[in-house]
C-alpha atoms as a PDB file:
ATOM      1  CA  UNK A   1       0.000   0.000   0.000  1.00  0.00           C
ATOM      2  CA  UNK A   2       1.535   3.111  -0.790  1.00  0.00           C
ATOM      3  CA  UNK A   3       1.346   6.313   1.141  1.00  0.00           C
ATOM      4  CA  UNK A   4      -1.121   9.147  -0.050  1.00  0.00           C
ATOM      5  CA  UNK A   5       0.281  12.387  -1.580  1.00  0.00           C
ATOM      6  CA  UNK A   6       0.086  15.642  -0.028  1.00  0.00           C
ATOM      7  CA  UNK A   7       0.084  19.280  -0.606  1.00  0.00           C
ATOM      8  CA  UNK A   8       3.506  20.746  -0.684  1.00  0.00           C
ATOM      9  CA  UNK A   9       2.620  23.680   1.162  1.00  0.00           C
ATOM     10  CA  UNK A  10       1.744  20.689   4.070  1.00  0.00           C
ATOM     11  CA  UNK A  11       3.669  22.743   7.510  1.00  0.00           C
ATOM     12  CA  UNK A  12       6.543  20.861   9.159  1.00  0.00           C
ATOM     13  CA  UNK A  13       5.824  22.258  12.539  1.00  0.00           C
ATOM     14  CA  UNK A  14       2.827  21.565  15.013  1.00  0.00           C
ATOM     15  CA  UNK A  15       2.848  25.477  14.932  1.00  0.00           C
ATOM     16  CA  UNK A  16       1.794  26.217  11.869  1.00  0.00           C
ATOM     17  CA  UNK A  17      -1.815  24.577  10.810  1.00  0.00           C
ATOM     18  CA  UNK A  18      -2.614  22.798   8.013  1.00  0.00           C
ATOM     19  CA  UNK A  19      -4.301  24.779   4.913  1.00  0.00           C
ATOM     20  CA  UNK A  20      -7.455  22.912   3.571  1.00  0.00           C
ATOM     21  CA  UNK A  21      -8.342  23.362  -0.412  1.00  0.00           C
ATOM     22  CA  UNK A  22     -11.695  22.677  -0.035  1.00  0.00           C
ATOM     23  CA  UNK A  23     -12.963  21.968   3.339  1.00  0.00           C
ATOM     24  CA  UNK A  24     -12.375  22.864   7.020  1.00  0.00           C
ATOM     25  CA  UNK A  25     -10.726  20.457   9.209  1.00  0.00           C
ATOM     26  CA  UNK A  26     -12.392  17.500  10.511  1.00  0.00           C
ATOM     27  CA  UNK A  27     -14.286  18.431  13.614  1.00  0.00           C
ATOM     28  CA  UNK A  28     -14.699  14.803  14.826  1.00  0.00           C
ATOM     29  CA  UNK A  29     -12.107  12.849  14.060  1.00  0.00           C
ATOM     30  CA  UNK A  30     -11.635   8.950  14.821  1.00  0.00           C
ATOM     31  CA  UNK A  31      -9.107   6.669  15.228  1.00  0.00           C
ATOM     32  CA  UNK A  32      -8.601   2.784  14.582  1.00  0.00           C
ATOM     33  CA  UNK A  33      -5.651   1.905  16.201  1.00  0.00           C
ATOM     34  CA  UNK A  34      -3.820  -1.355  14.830  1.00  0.00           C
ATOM     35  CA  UNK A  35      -0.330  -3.032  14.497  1.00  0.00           C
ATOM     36  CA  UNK A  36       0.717  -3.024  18.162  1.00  0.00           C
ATOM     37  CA  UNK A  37       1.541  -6.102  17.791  1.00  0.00           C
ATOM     38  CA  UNK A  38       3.050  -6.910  14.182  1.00  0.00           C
ATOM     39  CA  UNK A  39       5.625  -3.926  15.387  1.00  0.00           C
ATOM     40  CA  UNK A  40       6.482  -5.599  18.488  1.00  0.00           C
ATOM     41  CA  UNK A  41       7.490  -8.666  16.043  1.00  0.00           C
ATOM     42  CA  UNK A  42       9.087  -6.935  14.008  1.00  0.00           C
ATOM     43  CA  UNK A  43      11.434  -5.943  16.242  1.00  0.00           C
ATOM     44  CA  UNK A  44      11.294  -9.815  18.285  1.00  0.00           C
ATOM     45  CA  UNK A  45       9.653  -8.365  21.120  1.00  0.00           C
ATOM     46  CA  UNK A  46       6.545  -9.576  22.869  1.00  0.00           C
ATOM     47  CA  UNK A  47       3.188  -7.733  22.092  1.00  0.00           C
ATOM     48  CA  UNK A  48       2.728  -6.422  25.334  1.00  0.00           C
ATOM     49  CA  UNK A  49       6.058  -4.419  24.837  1.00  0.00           C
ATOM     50  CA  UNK A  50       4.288  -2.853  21.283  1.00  0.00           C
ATOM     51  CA  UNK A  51       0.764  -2.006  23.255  1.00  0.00           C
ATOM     52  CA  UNK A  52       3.591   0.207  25.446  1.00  0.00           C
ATOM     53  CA  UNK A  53       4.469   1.479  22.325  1.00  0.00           C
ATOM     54  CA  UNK A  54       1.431   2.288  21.264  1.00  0.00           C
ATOM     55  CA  UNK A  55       0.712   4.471  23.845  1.00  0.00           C
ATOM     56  CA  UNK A  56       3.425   6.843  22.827  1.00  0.00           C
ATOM     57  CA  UNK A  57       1.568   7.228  20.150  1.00  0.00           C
ATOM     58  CA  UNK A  58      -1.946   8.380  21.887  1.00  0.00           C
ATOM     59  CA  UNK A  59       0.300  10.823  23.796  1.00  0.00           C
ATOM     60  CA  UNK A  60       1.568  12.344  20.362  1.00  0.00           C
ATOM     61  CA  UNK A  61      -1.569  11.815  18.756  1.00  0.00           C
ATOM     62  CA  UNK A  62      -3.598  13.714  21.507  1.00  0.00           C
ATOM     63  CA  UNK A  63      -1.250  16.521  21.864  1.00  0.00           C
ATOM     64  CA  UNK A  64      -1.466  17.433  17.871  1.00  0.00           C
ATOM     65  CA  UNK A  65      -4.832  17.104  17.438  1.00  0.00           C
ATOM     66  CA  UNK A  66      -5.298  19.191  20.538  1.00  0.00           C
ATOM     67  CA  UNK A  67      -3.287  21.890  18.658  1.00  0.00           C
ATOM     68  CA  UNK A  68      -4.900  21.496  15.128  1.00  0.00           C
ATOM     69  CA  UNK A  69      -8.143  22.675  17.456  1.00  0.00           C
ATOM     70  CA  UNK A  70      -9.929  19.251  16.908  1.00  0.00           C
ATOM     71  CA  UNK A  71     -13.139  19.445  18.749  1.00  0.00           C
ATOM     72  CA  UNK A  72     -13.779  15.472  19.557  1.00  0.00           C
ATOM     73  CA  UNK A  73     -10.714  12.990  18.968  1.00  0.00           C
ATOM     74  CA  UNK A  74     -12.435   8.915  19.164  1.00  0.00           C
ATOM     75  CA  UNK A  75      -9.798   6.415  19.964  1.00  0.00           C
ATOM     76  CA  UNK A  76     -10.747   2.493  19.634  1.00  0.00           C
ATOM     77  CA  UNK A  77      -8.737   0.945  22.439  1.00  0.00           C
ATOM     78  CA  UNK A  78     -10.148  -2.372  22.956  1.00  0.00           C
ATOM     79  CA  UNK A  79     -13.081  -4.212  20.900  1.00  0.00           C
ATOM     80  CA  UNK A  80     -15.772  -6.534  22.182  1.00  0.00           C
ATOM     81  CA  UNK A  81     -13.783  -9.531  20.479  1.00  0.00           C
ATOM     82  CA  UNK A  82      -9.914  -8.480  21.491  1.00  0.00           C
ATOM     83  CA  UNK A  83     -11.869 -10.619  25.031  1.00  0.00           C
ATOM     84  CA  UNK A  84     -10.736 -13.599  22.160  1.00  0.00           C
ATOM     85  CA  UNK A  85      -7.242 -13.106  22.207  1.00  0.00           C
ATOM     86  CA  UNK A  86      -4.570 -14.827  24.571  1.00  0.00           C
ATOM     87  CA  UNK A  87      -5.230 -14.191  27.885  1.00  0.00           C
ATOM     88  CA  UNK A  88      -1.744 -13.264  28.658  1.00  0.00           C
ATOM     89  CA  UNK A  89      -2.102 -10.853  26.325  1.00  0.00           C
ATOM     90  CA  UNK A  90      -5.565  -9.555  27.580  1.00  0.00           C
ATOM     91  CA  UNK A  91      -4.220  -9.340  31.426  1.00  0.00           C
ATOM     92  CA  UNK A  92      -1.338  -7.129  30.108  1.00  0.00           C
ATOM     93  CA  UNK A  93      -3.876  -4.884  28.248  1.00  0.00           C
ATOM     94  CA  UNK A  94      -5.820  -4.778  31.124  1.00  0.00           C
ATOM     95  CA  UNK A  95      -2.887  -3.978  33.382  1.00  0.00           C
ATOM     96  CA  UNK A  96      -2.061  -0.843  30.950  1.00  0.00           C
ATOM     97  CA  UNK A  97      -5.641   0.771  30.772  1.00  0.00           C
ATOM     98  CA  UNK A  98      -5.692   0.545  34.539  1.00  0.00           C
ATOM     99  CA  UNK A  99      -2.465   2.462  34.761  1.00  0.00           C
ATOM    100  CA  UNK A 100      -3.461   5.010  31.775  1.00  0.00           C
ATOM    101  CA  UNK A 101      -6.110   5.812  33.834  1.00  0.00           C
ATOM    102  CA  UNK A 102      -4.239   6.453  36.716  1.00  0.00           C
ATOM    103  CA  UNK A 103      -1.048   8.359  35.522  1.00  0.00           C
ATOM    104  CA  UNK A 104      -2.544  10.027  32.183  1.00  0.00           C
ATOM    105  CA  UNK A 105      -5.700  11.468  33.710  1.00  0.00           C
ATOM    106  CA  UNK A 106      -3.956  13.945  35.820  1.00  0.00           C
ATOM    107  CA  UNK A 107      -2.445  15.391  32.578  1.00  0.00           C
ATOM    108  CA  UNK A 108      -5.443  15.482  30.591  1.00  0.00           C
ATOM    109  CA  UNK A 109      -7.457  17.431  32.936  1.00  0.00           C
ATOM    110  CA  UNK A 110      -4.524  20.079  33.438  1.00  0.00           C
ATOM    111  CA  UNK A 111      -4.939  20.553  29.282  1.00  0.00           C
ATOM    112  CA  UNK A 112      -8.728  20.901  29.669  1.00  0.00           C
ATOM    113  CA  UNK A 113      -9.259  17.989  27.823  1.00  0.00           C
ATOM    114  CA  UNK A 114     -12.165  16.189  28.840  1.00  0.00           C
ATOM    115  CA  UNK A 115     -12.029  12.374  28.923  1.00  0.00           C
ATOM    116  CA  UNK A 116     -15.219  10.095  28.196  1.00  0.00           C
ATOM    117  CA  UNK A 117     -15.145   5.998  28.307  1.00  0.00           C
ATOM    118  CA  UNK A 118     -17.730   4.069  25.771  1.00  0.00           C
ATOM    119  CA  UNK A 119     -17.892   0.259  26.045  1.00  0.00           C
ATOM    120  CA  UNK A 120     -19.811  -2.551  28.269  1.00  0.00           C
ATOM    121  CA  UNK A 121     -18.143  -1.470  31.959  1.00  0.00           C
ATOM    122  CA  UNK A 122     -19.107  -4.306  33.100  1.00  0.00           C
ATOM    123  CA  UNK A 123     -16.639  -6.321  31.409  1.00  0.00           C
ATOM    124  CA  UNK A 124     -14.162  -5.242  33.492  1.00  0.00           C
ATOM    125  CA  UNK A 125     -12.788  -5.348  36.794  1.00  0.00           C
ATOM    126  CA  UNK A 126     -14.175  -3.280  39.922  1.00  0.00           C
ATOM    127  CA  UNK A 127     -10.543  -1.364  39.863  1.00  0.00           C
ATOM    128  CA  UNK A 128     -10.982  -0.244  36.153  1.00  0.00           C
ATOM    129  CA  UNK A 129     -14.389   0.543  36.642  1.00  0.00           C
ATOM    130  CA  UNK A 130     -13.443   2.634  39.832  1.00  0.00           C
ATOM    131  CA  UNK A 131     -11.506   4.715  37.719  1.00  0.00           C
ATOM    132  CA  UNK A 132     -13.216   5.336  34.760  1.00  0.00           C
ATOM    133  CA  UNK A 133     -15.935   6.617  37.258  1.00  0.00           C
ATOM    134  CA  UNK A 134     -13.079   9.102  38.601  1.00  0.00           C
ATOM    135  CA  UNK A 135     -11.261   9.783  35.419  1.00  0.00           C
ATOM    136  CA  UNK A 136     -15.172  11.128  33.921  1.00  0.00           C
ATOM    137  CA  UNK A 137     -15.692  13.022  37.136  1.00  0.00           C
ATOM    138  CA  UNK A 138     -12.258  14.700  37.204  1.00  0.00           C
ATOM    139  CA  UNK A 139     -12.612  16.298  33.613  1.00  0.00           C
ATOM    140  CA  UNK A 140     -16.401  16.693  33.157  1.00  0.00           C
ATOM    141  CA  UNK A 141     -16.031  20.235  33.597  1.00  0.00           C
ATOM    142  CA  UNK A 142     -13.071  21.056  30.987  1.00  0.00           C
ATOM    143  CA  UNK A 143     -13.964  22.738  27.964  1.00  0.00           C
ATOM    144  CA  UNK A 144     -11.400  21.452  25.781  1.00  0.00           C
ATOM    145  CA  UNK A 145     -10.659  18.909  23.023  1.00  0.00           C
ATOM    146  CA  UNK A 146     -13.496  16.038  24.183  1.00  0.00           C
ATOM    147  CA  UNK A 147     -11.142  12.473  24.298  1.00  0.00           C
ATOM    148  CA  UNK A 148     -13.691   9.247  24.038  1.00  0.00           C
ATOM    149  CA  UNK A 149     -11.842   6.106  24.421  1.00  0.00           C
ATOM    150  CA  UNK A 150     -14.078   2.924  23.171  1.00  0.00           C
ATOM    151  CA  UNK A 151     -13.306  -0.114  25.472  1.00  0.00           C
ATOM    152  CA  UNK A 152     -15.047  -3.195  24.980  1.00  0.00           C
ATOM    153  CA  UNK A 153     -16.672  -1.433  22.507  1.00  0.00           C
ATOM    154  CA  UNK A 154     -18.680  -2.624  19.494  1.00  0.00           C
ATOM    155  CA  UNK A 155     -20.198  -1.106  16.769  1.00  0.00           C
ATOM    156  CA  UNK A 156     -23.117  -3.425  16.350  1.00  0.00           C
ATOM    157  CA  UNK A 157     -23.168  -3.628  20.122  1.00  0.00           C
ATOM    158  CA  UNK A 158     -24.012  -0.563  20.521  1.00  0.00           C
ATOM    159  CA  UNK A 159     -26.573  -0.146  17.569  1.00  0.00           C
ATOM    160  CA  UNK A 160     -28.500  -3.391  19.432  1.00  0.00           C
ATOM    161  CA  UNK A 161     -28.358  -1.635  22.592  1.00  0.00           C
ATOM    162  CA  UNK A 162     -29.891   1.739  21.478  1.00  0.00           C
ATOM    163  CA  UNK A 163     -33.160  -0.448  19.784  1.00  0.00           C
ATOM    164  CA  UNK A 164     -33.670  -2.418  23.078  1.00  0.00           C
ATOM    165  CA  UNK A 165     -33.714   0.950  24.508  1.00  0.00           C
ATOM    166  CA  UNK A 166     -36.244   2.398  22.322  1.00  0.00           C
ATOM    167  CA  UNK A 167     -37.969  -1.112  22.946  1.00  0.00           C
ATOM    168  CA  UNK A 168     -38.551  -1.201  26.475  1.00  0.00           C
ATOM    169  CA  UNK A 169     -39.918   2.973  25.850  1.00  0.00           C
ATOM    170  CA  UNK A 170     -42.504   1.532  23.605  1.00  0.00           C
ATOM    171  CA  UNK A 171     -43.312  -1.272  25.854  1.00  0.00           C
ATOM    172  CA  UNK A 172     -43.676   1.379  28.643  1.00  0.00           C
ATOM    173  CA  UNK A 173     -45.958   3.543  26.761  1.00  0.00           C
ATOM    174  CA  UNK A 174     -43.302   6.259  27.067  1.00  0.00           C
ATOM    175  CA  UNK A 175     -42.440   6.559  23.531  1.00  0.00           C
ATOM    176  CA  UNK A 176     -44.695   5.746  20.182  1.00  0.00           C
ATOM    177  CA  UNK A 177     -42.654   3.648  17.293  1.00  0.00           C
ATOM    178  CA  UNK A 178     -44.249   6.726  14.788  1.00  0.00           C
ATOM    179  CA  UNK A 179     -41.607   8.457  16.654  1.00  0.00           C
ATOM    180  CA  UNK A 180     -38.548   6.515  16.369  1.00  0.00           C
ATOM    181  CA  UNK A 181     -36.340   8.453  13.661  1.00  0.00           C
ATOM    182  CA  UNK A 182     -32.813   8.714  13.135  1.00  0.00           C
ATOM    183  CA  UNK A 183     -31.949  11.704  15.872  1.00  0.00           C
ATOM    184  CA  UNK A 184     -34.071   9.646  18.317  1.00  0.00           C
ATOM    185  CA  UNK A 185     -32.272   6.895  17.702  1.00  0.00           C
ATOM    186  CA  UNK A 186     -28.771   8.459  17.788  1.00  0.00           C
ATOM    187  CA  UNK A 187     -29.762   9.746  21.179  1.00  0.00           C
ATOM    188  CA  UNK A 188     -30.427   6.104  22.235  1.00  0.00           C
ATOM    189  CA  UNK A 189     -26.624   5.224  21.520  1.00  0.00           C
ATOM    190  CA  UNK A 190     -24.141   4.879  24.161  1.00  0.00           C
ATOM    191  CA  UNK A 191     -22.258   7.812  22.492  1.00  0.00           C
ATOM    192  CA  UNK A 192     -25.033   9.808  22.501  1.00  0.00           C
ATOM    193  CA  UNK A 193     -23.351  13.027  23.402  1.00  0.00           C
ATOM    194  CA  UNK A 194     -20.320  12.630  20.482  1.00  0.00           C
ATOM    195  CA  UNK A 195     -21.193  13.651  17.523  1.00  0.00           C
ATOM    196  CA  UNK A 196     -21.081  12.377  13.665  1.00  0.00           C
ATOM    197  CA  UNK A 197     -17.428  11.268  12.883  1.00  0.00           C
ATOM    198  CA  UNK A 198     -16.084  13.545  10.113  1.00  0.00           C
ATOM    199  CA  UNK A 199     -12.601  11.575   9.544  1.00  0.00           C
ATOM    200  CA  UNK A 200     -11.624   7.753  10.435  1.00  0.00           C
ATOM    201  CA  UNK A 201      -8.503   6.381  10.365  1.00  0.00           C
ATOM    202  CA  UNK A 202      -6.837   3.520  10.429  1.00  0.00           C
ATOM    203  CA  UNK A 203      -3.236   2.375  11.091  1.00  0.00           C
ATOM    204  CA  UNK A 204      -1.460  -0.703   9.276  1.00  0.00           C
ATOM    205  CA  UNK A 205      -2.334  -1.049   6.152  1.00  0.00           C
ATOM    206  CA  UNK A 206      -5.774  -2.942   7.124  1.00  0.00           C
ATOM    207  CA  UNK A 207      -8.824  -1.412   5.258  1.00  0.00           C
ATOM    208  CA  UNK A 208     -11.700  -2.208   7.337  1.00  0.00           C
ATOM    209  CA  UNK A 209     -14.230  -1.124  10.450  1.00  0.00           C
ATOM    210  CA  UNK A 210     -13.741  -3.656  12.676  1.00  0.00           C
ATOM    211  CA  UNK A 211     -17.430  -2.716  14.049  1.00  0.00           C
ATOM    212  CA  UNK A 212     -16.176   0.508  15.376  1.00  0.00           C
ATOM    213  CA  UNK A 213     -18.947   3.272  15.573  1.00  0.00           C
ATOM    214  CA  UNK A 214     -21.167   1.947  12.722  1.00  0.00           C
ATOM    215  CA  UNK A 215     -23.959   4.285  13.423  1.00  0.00           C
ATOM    216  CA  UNK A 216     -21.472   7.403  13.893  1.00  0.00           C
ATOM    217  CA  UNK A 217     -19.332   6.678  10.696  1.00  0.00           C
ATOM    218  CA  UNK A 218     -22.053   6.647   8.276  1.00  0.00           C
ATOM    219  CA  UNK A 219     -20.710   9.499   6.180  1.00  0.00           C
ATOM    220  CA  UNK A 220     -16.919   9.671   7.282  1.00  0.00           C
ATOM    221  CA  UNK A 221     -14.443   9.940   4.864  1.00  0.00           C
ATOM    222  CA  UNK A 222     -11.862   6.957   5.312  1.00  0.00           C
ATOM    223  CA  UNK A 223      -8.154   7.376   5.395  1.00  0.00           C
ATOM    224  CA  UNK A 224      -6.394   4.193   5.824  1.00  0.00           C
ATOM    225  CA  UNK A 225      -2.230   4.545   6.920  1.00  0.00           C
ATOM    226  CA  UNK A 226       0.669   1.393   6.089  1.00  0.00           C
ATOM    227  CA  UNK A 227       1.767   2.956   9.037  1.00  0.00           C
ATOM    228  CA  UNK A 228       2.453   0.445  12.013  1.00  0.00           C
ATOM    229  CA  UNK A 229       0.110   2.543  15.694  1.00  0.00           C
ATOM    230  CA  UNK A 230       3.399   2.789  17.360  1.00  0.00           C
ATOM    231  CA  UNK A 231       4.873   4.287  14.454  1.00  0.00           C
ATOM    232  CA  UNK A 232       1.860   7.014  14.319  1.00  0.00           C
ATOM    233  CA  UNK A 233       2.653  10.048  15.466  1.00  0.00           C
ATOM    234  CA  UNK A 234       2.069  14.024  14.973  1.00  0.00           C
ATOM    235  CA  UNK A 235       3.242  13.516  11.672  1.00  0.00           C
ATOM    236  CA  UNK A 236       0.967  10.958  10.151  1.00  0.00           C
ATOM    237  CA  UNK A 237      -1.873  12.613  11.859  1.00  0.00           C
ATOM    238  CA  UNK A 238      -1.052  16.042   9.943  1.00  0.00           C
ATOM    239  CA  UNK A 239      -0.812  13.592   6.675  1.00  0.00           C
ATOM    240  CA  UNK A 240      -4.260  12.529   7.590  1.00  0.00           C
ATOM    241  CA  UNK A 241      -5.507  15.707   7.942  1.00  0.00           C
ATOM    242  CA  UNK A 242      -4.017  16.963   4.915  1.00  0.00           C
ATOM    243  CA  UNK A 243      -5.854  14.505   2.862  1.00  0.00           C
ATOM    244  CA  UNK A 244      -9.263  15.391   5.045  1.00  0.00           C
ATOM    245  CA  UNK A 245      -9.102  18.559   3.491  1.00  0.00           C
ATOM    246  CA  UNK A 246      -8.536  17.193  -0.609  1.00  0.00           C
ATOM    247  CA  UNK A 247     -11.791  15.413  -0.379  1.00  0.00           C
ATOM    248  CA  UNK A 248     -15.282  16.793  -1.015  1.00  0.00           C
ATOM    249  CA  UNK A 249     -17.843  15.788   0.689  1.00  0.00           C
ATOM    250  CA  UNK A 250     -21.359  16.176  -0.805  1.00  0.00           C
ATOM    251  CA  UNK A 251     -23.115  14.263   1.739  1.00  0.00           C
ATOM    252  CA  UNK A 252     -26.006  12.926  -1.140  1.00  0.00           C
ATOM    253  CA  UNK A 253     -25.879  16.569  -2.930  1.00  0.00           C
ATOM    254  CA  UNK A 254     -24.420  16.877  -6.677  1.00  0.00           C
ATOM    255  CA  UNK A 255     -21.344  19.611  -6.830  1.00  0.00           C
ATOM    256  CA  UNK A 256     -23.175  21.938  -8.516  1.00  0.00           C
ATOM    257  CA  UNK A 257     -25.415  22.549  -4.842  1.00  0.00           C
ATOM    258  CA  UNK A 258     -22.741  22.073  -3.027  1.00  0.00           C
ATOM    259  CA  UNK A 259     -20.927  24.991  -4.936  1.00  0.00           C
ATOM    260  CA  UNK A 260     -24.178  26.929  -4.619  1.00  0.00           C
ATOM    261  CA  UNK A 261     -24.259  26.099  -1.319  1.00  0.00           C
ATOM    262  CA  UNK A 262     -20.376  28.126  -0.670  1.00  0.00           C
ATOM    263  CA  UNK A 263     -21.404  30.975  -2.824  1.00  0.00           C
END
């Protein structure tokens, strides 16, 4: 896969921001993060040394797009099926959200950043629920870039849970099914305060979902990076960006309206 090209005029600094041809910077931009592991074996080191890797690259990743004024930056940390994988591997991942949340909160909240958790909570141990509890109460109040991290998160998951929501509202009598549209459904969703992803990314060369905010993505434009997560940084988001802003988004309209529409 090769790498996309880029303006020229693309800055080489985090102070200066990028220039978009055609459209303003994503305001809602999420992230798939993958090849934690195929860069720890690259390098004949075990995977849970390339998940500390890869949070390097949240750090970097956070920082930028808390300077290119991003309003909501997604993050898919852990899926509803990584439960599948060895469970070595998922006690070490385990081990490292726990201690994100203790050590990386602190800085967040002094940046104004304000951190939300989406997933099944209940998946996970009375210590990580503890402090997901306390990391969301800490920065509740901060008025910065909004950070979601999706943990035992699903896509489809969370679609299913939203109509057994609206469901048990019929079944009440609290809600008629003439009433069920799409913005009552989106407020069913677990993210129901984030709003419609604008740019989605994902690292390694893969070129797929992975179930990760279905309903959300439905018309994000798709960037898809060879790059390895730990070898994502400031950089790559930038690149990302970049080619954000070379796409057009007409969002069912014909150019001409959309042209019409800027005029």
């Amino acid at each position: 896969m090769t790498s996309p090209q880029f303006p020229q005029e693309q800055p080489d600094d985090a102070s200066t921001p990028p220039k978009c041809l055609g459209e303003a910077l994503p305001s809602h931009v999420a992230i798939i993060m993958d090849g934690n592991n195929r860069w720890a074996k690259a390098r004949g080191l075990s995977g849970v040394r390339g998940h500390r890797a890869g949070i390097e690259a949240v750090r970097a990743v956070i920082q930028r797009a808390a300077e290119r004024q991003v309003s909501t930056l997604s993050l898919f940390a852990f899926s509803s099926e990584n439960w599948k994988r060895p469970a070595a591997e998922v006690n070490a991942l385990m081990e490292l959200f726990l201690m994100a949340l203790k050590r990386e909160v602190k800085k967040l909240n002094e940046r104004n950043i304000r951190l939300t958790i989406i997933g099944e909570r209940r998946g996970f141990s009375h210590a990580i629920q503890k402090y997901i509890q306390r990391a969301e109460a800490l920065t509740e109040g901060n008025t910065g870039m909004h950070l979601v991290i999706a943990a035992n998160y699903g896509g489809q998951w969370d679609i299913a849970r939203a109509a057994r929501h609206l469901a048990e509202q019929v079944s009440a009598g609290e809600l008629q099914p003439a009433d069920i549209d799409e913005a009552c459904f989106d407020r069913a969703m677990e993210a129901d305060h984030v709003p419609p992803v604008d740019l989605c990314i994902r690292t390694s060369g893969e070129q797929r979902l992975s179930n990760f905010m279905l309903w959300q993505l439905a018309y994000a434009e798709l960037h898809f990076s060879p790059l390895l997560w730990p070898d994502f940084g400031a950089d790559a988001l930038d690149s990302a960006l970049y080619d954000f802003c070379q796409r057009r988004r007409r969002f069912g309209m014909t150019d001409e309206q959309i042209e019409a529409q800027g005029a």
